[in-house]
C-alpha atoms as a PDB file:
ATOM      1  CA  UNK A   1       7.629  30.832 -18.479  1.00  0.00           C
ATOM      2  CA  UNK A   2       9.382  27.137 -18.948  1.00  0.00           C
ATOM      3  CA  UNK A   3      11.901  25.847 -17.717  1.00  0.00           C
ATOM      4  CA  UNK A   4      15.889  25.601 -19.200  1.00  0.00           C
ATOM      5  CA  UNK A   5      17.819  22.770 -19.762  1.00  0.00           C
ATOM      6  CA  UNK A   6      20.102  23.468 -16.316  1.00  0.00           C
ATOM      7  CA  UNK A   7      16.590  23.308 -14.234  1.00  0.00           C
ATOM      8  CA  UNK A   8      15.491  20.492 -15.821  1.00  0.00           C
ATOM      9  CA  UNK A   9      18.521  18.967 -15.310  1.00  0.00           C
ATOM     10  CA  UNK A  10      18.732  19.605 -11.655  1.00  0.00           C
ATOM     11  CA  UNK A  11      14.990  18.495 -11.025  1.00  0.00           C
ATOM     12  CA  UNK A  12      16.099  14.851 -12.712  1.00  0.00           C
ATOM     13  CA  UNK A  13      19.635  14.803 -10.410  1.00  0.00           C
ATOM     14  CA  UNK A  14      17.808  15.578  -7.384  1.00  0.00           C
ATOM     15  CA  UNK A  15      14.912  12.464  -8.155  1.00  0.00           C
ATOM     16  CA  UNK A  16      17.768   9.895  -9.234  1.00  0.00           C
ATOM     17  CA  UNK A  17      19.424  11.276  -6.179  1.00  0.00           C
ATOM     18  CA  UNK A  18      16.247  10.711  -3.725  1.00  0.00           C
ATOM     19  CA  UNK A  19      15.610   7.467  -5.533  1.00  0.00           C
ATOM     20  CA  UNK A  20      19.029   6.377  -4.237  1.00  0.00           C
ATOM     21  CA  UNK A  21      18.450   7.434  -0.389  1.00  0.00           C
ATOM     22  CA  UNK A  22      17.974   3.705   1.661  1.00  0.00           C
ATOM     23  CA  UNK A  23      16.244   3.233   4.892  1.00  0.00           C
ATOM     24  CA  UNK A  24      19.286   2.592   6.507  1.00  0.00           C
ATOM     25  CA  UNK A  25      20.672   6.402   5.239  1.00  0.00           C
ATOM     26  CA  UNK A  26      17.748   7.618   6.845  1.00  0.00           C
ATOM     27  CA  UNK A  27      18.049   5.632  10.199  1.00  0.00           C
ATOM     28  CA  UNK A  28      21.796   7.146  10.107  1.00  0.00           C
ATOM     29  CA  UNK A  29      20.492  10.754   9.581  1.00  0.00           C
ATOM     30  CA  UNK A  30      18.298  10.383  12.953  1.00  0.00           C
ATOM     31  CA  UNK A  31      21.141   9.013  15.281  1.00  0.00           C
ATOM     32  CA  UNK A  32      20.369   7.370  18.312  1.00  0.00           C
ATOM     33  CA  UNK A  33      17.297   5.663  16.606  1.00  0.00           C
ATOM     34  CA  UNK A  34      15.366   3.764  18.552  1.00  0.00           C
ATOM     35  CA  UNK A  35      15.106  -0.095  17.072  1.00  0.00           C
ATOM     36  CA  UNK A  36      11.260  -0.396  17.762  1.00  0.00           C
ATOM     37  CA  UNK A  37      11.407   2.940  15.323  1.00  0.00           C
ATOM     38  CA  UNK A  38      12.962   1.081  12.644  1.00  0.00           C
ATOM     39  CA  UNK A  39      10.462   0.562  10.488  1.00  0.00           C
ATOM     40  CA  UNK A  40       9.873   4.892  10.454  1.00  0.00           C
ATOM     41  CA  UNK A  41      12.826   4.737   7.495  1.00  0.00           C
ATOM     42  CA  UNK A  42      11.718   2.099   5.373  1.00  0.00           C
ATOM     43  CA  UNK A  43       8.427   3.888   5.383  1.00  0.00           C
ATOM     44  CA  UNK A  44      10.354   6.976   3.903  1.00  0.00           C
ATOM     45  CA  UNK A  45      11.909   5.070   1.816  1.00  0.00           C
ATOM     46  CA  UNK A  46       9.393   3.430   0.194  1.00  0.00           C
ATOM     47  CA  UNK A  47       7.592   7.224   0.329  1.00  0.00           C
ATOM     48  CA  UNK A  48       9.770   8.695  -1.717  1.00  0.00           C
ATOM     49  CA  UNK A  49      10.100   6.073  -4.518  1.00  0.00           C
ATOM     50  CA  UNK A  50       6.061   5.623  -4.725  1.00  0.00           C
ATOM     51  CA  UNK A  51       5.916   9.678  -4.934  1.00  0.00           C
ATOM     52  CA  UNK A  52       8.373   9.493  -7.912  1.00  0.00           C
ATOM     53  CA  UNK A  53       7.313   6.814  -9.452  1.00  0.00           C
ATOM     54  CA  UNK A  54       3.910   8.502  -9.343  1.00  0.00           C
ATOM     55  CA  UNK A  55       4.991  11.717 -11.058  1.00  0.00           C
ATOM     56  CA  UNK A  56       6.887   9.841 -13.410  1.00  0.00           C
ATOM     57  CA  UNK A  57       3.771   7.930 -14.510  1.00  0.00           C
ATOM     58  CA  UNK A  58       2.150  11.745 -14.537  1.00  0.00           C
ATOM     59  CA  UNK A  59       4.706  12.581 -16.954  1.00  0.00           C
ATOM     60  CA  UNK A  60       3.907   9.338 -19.235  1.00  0.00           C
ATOM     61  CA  UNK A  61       7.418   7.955 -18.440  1.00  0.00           C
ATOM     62  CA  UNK A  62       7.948   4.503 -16.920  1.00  0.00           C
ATOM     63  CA  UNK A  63       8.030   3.648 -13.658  1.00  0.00           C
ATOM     64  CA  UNK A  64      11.717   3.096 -11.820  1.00  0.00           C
ATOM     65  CA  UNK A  65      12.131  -0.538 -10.466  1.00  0.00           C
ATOM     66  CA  UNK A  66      12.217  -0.583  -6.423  1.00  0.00           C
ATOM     67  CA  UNK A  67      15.526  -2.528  -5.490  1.00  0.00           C
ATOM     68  CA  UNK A  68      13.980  -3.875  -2.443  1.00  0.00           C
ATOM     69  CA  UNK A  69      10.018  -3.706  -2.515  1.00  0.00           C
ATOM     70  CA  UNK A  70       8.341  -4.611   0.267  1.00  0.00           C
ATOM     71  CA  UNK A  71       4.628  -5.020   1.428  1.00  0.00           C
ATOM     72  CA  UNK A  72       3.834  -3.909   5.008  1.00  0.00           C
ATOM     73  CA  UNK A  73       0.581  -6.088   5.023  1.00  0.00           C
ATOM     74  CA  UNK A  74       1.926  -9.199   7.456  1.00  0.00           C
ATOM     75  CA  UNK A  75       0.137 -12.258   8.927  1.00  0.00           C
ATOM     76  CA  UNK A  76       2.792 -11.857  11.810  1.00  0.00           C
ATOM     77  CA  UNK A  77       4.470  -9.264  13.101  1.00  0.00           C
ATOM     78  CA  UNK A  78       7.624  -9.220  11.929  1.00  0.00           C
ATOM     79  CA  UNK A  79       9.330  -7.823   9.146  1.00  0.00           C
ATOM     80  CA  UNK A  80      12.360  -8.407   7.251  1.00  0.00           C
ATOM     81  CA  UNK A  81      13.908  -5.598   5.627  1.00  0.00           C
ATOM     82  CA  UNK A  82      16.932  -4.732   4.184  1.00  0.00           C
ATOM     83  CA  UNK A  83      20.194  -6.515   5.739  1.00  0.00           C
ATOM     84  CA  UNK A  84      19.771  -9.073   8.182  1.00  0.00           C
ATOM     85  CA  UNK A  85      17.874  -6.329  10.786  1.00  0.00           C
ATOM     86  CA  UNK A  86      14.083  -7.678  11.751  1.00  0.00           C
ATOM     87  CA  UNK A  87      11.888  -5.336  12.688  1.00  0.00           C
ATOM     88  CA  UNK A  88       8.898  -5.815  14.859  1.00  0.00           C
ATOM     89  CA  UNK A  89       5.917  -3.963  13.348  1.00  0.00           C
ATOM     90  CA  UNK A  90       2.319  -3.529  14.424  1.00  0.00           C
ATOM     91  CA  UNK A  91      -0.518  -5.028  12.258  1.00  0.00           C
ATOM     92  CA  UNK A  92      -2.865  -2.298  11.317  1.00  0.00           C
ATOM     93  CA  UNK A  93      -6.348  -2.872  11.203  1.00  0.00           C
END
């Protein structure tokens, strides 16, 4: 059975709307957030635009453009992220 126009709808509102969640929604959502944690958002972040961005190339459609894509492969171990906030991060190996 497919799908009607009001589902398909709804699926693409609720991927533009999980494309728009930032890190720093997600820090907000888990109060009390420890700053050594900090990077824990950014990875969910990033998460959830690689997972649509892979159905989306699934679909043949093109990929949405990250507004702040970031690498977690560092020399040292800091990183800066969104804002002014660094975040000390562990290399991994």
């Amino acid at each position: 059975m497919g799908k009607n126009n009001l589902t398909i709808h709804t699926d693409i509102q609720v991927r533009e709307k999980a494309w728009e969640l930032s890190n720093k929604a997600v820090a907000g959502a888990l109060d009390g957030l420890r700053p050594i944690k900090m990077h824990c958002p950014v990875l969910a972040e990033e998460g959830i635009h690689k997972a649509i961005n892979d159905y989306r190339a699934k679909k043949g459609l093109e990929p949405w453009v990250e507004k702040n894509p970031h690498s977690h492969e560092h020399e040292d171990m800091s990183c800066q992220h969104e804002g002014s906030t660094t975040i000390q991060t562990q290399k991994v190996r």
